[in-house]
PDB file of N, CA and C in Angstrom:
ATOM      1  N   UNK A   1      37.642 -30.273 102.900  1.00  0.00           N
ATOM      2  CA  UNK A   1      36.364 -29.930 102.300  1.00  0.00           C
ATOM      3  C   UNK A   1      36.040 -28.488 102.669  1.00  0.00           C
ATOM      4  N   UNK A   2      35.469 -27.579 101.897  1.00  0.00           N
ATOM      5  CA  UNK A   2      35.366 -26.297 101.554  1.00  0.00           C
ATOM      6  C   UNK A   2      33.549 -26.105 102.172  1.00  0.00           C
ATOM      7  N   UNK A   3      33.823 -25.587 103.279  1.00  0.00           N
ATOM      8  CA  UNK A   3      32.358 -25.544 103.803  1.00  0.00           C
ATOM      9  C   UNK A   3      31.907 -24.203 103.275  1.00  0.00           C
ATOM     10  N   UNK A   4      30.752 -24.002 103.021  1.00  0.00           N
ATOM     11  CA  UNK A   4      30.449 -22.292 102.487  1.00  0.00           C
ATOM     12  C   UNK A   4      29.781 -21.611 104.126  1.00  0.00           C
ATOM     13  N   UNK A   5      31.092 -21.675 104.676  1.00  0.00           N
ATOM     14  CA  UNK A   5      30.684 -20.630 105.838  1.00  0.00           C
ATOM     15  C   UNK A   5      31.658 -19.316 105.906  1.00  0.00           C
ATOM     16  N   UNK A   6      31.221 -18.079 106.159  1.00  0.00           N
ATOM     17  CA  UNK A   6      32.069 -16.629 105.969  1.00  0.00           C
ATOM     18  C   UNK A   6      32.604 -16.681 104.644  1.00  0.00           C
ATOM     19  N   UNK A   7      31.847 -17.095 103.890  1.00  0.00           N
ATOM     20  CA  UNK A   7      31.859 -16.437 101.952  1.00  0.00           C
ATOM     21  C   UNK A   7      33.023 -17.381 101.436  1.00  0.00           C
ATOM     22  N   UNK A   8      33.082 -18.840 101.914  1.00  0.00           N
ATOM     23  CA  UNK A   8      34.137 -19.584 101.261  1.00  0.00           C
ATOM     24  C   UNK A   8      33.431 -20.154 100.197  1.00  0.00           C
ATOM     25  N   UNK A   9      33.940 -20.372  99.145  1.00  0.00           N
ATOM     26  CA  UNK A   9      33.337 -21.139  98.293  1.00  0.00           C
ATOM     27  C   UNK A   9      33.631 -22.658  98.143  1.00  0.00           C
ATOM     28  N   UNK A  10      32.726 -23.894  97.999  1.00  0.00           N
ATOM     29  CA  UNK A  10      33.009 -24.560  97.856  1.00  0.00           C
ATOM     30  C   UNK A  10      33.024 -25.648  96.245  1.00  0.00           C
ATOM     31  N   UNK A  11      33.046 -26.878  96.028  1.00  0.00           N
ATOM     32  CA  UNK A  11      33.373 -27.307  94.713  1.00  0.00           C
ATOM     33  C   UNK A  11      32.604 -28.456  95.266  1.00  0.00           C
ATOM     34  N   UNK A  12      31.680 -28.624  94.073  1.00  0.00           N
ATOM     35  CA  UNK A  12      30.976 -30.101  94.131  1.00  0.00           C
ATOM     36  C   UNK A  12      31.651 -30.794  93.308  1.00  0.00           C
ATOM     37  N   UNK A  13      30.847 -32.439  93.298  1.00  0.00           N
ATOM     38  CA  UNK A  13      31.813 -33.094  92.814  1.00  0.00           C
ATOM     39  C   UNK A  13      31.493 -33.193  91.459  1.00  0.00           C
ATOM     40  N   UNK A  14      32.534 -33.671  90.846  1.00  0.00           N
ATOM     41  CA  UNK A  14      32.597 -33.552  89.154  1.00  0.00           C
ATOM     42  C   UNK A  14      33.519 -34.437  88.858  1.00  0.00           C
ATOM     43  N   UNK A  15      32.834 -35.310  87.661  1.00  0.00           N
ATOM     44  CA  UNK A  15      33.553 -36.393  86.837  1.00  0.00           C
ATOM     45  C   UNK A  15      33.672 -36.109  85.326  1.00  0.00           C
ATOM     46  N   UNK A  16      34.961 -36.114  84.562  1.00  0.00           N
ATOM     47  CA  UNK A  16      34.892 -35.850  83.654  1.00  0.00           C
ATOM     48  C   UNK A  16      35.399 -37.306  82.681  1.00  0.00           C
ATOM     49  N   UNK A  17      34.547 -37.693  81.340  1.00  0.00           N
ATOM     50  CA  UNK A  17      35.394 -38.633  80.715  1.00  0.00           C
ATOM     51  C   UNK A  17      34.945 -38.512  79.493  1.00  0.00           C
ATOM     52  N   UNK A  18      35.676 -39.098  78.771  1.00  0.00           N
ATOM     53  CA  UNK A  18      35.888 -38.691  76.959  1.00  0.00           C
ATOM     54  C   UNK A  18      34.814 -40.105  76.493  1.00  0.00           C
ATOM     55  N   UNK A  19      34.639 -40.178  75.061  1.00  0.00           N
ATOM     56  CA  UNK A  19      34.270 -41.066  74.364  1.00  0.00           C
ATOM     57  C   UNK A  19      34.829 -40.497  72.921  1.00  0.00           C
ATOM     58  N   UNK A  20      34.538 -41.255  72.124  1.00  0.00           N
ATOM     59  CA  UNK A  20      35.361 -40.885  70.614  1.00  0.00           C
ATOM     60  C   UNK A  20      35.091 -39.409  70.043  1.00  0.00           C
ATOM     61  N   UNK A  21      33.877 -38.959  70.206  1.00  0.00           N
ATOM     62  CA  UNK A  21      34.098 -37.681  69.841  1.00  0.00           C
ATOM     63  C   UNK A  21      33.322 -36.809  70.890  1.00  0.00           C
ATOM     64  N   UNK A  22      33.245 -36.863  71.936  1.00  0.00           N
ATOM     65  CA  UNK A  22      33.164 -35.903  73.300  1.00  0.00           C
ATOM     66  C   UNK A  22      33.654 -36.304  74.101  1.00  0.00           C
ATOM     67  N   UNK A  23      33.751 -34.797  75.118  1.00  0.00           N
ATOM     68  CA  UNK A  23      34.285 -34.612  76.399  1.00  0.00           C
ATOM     69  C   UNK A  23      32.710 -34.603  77.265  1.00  0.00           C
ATOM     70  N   UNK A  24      32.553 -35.574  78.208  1.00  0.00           N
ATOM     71  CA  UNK A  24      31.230 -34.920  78.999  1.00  0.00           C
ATOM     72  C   UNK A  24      31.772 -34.824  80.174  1.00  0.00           C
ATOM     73  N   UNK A  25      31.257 -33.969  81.106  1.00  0.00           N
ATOM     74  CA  UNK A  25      31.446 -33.223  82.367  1.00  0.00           C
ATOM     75  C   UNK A  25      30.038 -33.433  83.160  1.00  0.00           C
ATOM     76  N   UNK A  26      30.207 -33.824  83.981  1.00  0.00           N
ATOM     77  CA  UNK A  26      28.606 -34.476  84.967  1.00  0.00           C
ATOM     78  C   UNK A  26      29.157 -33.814  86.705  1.00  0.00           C
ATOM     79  N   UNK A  27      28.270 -32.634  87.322  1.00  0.00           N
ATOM     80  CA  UNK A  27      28.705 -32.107  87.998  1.00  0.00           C
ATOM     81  C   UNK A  27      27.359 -32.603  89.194  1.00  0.00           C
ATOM     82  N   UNK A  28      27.228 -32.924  90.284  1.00  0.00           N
ATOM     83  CA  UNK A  28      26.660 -33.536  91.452  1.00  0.00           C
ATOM     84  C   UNK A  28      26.199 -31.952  92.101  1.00  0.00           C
ATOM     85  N   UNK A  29      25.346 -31.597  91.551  1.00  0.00           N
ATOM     86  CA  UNK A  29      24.592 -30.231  92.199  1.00  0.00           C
ATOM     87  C   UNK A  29      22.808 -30.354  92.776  1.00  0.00           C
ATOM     88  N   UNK A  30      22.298 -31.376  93.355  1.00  0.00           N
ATOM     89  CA  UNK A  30      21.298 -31.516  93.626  1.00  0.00           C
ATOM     90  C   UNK A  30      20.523 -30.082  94.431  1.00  0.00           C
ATOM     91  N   UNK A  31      19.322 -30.243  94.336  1.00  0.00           N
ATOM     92  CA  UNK A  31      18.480 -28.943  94.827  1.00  0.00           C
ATOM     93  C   UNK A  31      18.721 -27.624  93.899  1.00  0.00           C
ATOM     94  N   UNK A  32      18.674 -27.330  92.919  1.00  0.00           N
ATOM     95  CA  UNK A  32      19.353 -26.455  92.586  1.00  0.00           C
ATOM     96  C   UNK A  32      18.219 -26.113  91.234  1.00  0.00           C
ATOM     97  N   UNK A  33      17.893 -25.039  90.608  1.00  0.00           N
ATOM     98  CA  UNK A  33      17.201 -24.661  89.274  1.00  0.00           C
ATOM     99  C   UNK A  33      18.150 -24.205  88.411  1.00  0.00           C
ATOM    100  N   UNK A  34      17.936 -24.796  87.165  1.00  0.00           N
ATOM    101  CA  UNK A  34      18.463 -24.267  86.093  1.00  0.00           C
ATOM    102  C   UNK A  34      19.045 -22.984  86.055  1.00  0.00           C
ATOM    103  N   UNK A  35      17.969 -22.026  86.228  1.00  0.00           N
ATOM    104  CA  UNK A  35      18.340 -20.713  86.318  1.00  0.00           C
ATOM    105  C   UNK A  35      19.473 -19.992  87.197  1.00  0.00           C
ATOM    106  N   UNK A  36      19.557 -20.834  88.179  1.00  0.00           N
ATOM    107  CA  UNK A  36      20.738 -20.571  89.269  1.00  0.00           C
ATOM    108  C   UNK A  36      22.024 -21.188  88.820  1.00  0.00           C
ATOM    109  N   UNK A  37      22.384 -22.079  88.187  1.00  0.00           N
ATOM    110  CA  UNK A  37      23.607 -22.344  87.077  1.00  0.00           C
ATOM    111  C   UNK A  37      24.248 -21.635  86.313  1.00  0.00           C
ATOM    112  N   UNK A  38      25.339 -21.420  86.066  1.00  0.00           N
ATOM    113  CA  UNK A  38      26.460 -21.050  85.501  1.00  0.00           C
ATOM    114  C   UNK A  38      27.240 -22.025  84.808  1.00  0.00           C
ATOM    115  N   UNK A  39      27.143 -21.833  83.642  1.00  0.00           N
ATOM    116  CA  UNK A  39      27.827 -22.579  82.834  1.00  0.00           C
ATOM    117  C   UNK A  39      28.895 -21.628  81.054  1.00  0.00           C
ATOM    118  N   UNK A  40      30.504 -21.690  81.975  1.00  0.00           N
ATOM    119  CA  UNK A  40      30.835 -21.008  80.668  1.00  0.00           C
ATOM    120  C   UNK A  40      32.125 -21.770  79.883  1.00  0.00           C
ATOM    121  N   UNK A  41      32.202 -21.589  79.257  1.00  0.00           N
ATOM    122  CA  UNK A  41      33.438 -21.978  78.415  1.00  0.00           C
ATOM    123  C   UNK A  41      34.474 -20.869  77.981  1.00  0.00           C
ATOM    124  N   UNK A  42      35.562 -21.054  78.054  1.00  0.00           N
ATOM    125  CA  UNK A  42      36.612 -19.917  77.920  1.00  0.00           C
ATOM    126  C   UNK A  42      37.952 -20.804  77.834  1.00  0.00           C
ATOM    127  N   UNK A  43      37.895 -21.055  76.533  1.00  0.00           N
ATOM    128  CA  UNK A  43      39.227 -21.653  75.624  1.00  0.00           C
ATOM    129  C   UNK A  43      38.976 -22.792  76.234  1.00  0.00           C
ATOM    130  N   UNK A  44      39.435 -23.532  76.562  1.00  0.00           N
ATOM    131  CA  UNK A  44      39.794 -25.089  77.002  1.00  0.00           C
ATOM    132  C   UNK A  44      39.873 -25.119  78.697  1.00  0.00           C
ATOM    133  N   UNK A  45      38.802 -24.417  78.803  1.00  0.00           N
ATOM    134  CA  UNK A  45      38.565 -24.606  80.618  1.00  0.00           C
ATOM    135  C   UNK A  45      36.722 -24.410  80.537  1.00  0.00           C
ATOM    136  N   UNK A  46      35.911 -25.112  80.770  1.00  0.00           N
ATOM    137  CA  UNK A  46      34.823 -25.436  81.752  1.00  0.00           C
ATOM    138  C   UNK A  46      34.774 -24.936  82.521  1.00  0.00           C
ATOM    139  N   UNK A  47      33.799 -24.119  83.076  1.00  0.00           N
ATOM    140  CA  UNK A  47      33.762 -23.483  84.426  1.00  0.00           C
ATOM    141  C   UNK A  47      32.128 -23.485  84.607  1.00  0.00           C
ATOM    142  N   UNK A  48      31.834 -24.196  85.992  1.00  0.00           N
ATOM    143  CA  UNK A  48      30.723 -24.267  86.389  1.00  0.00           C
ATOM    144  C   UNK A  48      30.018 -23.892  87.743  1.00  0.00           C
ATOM    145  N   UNK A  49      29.712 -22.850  87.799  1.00  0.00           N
ATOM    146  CA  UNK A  49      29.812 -21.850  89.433  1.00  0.00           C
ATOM    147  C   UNK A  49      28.338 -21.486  89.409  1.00  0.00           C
ATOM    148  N   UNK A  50      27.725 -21.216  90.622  1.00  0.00           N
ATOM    149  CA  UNK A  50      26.117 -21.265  90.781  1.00  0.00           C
ATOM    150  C   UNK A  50      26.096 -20.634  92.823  1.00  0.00           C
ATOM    151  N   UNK A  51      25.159 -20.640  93.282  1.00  0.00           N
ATOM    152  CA  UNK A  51      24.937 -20.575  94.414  1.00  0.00           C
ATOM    153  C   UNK A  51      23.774 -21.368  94.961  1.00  0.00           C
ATOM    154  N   UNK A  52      23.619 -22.404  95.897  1.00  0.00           N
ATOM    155  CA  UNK A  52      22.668 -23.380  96.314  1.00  0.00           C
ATOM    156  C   UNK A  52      22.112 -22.628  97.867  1.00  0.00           C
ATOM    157  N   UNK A  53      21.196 -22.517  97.537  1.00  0.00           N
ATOM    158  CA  UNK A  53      20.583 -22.106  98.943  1.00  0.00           C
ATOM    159  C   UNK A  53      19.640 -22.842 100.029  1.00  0.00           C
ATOM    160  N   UNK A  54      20.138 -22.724 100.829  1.00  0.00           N
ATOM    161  CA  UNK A  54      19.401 -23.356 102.107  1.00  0.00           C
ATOM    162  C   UNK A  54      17.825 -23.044 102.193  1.00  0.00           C
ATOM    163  N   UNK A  55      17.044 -24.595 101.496  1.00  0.00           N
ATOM    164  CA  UNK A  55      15.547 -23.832 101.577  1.00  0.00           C
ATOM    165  C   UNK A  55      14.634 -24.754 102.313  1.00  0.00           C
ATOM    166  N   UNK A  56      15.395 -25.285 103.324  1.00  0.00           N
ATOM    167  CA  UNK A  56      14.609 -25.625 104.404  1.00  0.00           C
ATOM    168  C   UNK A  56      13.465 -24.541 105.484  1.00  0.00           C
ATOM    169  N   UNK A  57      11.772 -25.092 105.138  1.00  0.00           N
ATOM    170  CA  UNK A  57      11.266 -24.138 105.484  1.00  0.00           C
ATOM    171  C   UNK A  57      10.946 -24.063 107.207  1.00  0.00           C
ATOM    172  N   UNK A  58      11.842 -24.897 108.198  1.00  0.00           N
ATOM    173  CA  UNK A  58      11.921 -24.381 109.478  1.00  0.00           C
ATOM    174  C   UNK A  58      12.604 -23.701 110.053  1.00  0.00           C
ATOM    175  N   UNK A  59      12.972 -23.260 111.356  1.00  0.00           N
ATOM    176  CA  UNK A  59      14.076 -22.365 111.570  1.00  0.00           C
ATOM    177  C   UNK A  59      14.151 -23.223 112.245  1.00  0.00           C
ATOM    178  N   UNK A  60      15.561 -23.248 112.053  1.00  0.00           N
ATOM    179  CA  UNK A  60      16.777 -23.918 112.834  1.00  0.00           C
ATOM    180  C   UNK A  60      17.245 -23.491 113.760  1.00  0.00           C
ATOM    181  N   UNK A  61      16.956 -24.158 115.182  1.00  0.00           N
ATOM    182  CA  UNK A  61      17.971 -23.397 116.119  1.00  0.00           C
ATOM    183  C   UNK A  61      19.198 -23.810 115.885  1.00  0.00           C
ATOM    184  N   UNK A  62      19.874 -25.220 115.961  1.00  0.00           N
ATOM    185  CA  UNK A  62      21.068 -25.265 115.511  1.00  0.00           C
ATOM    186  C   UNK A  62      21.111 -26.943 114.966  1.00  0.00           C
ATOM    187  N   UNK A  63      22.628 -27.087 114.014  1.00  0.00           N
ATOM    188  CA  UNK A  63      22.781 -28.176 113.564  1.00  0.00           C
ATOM    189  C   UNK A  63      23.264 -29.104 114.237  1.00  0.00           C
ATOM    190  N   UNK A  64      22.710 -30.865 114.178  1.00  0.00           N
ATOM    191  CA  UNK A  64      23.425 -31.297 114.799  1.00  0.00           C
ATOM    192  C   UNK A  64      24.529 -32.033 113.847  1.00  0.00           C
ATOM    193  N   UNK A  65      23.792 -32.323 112.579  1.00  0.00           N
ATOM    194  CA  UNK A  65      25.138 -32.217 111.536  1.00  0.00           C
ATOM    195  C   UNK A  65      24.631 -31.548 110.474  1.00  0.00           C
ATOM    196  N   UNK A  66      25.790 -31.044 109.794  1.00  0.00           N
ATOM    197  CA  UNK A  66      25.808 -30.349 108.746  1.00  0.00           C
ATOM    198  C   UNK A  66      27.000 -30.619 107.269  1.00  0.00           C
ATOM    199  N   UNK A  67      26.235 -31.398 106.454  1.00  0.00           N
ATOM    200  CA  UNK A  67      27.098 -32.342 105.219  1.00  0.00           C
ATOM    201  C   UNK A  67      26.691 -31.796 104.307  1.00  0.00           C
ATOM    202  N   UNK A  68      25.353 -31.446 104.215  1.00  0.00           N
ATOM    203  CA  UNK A  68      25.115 -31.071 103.050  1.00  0.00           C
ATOM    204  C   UNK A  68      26.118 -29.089 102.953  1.00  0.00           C
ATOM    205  N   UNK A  69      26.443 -28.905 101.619  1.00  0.00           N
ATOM    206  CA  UNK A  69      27.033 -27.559 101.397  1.00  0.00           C
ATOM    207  C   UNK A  69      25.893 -26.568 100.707  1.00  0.00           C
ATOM    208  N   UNK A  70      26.149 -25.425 100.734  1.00  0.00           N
ATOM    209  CA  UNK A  70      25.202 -24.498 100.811  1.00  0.00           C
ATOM    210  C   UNK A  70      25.977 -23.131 100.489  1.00  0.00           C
ATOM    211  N   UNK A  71      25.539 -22.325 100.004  1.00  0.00           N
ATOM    212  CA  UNK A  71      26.443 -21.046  99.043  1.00  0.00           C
ATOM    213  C   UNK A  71      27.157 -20.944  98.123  1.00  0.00           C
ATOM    214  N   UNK A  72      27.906 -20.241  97.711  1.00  0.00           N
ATOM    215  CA  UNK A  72      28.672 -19.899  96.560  1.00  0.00           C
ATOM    216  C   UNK A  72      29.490 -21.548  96.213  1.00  0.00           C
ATOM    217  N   UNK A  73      29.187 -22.020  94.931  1.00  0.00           N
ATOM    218  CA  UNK A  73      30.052 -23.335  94.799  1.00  0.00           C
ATOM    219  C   UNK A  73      31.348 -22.975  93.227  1.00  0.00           C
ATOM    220  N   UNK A  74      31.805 -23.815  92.809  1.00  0.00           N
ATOM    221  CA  UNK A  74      32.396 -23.527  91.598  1.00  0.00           C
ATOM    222  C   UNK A  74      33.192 -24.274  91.238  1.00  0.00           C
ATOM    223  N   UNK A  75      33.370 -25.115  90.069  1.00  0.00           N
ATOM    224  CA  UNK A  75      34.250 -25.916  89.852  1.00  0.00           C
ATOM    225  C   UNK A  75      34.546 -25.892  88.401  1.00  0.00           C
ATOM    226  N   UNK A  76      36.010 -26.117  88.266  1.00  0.00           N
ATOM    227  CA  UNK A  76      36.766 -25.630  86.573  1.00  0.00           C
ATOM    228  C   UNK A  76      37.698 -26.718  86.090  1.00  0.00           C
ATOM    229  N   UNK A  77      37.466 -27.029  85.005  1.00  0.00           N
ATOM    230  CA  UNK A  77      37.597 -28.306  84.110  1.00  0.00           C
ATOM    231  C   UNK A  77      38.511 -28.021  83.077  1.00  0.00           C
ATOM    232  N   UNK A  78      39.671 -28.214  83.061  1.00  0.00           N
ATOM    233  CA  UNK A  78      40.933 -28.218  81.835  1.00  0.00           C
ATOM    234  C   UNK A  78      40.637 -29.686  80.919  1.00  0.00           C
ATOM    235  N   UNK A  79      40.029 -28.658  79.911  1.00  0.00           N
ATOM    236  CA  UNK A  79      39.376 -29.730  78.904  1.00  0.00           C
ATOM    237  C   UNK A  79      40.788 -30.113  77.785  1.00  0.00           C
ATOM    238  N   UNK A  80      41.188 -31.435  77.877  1.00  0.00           N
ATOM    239  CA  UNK A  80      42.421 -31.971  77.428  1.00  0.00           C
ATOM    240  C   UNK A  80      42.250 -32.188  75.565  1.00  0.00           C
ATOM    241  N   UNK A  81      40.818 -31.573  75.265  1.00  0.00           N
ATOM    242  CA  UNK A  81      40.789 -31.614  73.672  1.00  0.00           C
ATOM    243  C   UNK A  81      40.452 -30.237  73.443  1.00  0.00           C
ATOM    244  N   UNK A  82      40.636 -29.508  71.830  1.00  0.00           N
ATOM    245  CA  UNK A  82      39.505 -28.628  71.836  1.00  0.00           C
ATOM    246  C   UNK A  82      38.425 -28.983  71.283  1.00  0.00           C
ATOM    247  N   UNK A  83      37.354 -28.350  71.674  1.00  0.00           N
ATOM    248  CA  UNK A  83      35.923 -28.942  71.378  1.00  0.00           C
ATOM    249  C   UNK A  83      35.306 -27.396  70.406  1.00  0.00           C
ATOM    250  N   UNK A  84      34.183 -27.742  69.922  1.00  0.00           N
ATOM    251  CA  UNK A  84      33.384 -27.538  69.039  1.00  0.00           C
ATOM    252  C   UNK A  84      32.840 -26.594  69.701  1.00  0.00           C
ATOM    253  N   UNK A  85      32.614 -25.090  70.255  1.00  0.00           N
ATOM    254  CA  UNK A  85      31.889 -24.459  71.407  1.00  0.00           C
ATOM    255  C   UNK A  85      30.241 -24.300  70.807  1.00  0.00           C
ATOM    256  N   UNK A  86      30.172 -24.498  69.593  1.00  0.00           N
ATOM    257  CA  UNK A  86      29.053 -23.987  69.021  1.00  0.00           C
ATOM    258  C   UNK A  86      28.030 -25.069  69.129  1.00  0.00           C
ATOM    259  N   UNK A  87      28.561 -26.377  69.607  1.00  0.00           N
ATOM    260  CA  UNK A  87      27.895 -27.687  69.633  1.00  0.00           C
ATOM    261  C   UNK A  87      28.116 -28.430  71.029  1.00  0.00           C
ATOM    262  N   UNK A  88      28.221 -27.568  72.361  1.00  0.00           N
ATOM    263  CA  UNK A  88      28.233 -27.678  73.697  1.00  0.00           C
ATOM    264  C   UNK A  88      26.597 -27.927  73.699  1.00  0.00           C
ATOM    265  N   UNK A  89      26.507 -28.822  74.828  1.00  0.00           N
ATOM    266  CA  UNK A  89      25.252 -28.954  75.470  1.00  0.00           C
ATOM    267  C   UNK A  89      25.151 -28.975  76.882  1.00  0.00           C
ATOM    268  N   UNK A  90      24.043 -28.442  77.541  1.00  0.00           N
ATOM    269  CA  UNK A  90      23.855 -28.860  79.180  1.00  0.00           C
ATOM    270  C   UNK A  90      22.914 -29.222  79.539  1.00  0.00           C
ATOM    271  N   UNK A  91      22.407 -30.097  80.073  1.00  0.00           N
ATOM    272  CA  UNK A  91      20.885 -30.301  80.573  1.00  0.00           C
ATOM    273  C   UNK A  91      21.094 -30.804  82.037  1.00  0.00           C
ATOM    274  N   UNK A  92      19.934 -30.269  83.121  1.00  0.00           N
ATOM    275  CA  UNK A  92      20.155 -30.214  84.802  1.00  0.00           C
ATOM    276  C   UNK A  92      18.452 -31.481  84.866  1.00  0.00           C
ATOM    277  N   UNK A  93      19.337 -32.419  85.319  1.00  0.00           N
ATOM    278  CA  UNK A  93      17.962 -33.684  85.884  1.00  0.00           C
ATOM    279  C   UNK A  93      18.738 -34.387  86.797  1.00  0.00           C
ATOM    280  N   UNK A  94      17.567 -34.563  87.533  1.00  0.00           N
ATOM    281  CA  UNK A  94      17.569 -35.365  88.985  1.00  0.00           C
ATOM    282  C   UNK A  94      19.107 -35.317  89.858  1.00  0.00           C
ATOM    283  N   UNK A  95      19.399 -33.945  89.755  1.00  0.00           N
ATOM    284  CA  UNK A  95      20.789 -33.109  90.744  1.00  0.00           C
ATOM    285  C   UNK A  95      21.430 -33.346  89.922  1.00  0.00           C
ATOM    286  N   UNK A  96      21.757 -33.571  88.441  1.00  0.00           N
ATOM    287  CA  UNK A  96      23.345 -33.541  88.061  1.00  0.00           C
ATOM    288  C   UNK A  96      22.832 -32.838  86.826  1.00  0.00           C
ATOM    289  N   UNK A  97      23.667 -31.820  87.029  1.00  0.00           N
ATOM    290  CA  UNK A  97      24.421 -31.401  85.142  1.00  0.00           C
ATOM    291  C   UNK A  97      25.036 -32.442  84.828  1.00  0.00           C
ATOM    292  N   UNK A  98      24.990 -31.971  83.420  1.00  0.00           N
ATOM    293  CA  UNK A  98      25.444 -32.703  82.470  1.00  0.00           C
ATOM    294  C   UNK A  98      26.018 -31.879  80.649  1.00  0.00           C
ATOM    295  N   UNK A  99      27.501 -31.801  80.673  1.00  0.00           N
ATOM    296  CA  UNK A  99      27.794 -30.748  79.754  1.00  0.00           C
ATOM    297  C   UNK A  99      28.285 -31.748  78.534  1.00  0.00           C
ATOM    298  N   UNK A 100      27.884 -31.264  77.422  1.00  0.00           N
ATOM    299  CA  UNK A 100      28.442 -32.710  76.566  1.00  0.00           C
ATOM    300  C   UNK A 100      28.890 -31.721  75.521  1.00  0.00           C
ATOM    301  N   UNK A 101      30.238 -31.908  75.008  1.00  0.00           N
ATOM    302  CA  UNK A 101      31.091 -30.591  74.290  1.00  0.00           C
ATOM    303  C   UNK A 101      31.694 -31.565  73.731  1.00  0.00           C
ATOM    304  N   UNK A 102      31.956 -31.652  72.085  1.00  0.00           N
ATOM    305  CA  UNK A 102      31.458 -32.119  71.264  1.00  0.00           C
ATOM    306  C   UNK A 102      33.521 -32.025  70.702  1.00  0.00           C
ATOM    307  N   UNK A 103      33.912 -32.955  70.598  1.00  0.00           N
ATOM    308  CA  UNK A 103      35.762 -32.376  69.772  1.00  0.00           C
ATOM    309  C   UNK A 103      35.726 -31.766  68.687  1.00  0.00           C
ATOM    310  N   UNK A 104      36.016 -30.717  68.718  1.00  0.00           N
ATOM    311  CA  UNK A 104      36.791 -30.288  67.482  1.00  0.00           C
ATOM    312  C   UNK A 104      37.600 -31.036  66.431  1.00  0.00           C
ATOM    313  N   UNK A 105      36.722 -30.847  65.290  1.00  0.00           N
ATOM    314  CA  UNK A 105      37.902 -31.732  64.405  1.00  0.00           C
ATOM    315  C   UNK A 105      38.782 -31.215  64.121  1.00  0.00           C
ATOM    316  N   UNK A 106      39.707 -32.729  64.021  1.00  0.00           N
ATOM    317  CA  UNK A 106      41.276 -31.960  63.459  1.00  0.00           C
ATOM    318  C   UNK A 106      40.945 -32.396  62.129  1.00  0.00           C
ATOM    319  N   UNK A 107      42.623 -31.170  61.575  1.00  0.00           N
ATOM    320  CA  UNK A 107      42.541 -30.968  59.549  1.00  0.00           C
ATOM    321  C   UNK A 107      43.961 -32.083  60.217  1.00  0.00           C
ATOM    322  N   UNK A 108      43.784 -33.101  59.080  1.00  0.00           N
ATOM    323  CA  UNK A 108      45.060 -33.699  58.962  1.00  0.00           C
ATOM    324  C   UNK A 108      45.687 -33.135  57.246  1.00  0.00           C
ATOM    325  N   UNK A 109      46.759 -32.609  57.556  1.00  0.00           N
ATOM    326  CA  UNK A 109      47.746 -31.873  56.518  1.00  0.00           C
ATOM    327  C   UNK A 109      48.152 -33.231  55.452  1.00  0.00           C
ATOM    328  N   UNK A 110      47.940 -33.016  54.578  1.00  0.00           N
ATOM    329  CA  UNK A 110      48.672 -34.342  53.932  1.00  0.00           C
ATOM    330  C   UNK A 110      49.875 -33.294  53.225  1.00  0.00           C
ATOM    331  N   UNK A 111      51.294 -34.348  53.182  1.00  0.00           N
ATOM    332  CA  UNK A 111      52.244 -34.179  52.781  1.00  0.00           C
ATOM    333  C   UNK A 111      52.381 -34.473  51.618  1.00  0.00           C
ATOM    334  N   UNK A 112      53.068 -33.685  50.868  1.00  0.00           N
ATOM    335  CA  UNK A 112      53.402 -34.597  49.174  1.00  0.00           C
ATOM    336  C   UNK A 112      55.132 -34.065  48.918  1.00  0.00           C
ATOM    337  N   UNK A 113      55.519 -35.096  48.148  1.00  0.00           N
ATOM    338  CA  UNK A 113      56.925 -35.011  48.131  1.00  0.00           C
ATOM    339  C   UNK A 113      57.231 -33.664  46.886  1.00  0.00           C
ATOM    340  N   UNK A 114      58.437 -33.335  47.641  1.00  0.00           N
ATOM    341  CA  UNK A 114      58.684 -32.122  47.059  1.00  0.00           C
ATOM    342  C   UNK A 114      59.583 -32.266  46.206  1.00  0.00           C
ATOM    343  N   UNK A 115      59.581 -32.046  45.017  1.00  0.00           N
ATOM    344  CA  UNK A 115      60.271 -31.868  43.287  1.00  0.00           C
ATOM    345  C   UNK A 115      61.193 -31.051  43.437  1.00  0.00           C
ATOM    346  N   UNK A 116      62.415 -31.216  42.839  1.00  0.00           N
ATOM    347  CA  UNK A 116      63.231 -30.406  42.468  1.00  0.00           C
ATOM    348  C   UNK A 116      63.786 -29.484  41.260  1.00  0.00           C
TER     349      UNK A 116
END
């Protein structure tokens, strides 16, 4: 596990699964505002990178545990269809994104027999 201490970045968790005509991507980013999200698409990879900040308002002398992650995060998704980019969606409730990218239709070629 990828702690964000001395500028490591770490990866939350992320589930990806299909239905007949989308790919959705549901990424486990609690505490976090919209505005601090990153969300891009670039060909058939998902990429979802942000920074979560520690906004606990006491000072800490020190931890006695420390699970929760904190700084630079990022996680990238090899999307196994192509999708529709113009008909991507994201919406951020109760800690999870949620990216719903829509398949691309396929042209099925029809064949016809060729005359001589």
């Amino acid at each position: 596990m990828n702690v964000s201490h001395q500028g490591k970045v770490w990866r939350p968790s992320t589930d990806v699964y299909e239905t007949d005509g989308e790919i959705v991507v549901r990424v486990e980013i609690a505490g976090m505002n919209e505005n601090d999200l990153n969300v891009e698409l670039i060909g058939r990879t998902l990429i979802v990178s942000g920074h979560r900040q520690d906004q606990a308002g006491r000072t800490k002398l020190a931890y006695q545990r420390m699970e929760i992650l904190y700084g630079e995060f990022r996680t990238e998704v090899h999307l196994p269809w192509s999708v529709n980019a113009a008909g991507v969606d994201a919406t951020y409730h109760n800690g999870l994104l949620t990216v719903v990218l829509p398949k691309a239709n396929t042209l099925r070629v029809p064949i016809s027999e060729a005359t001589d």
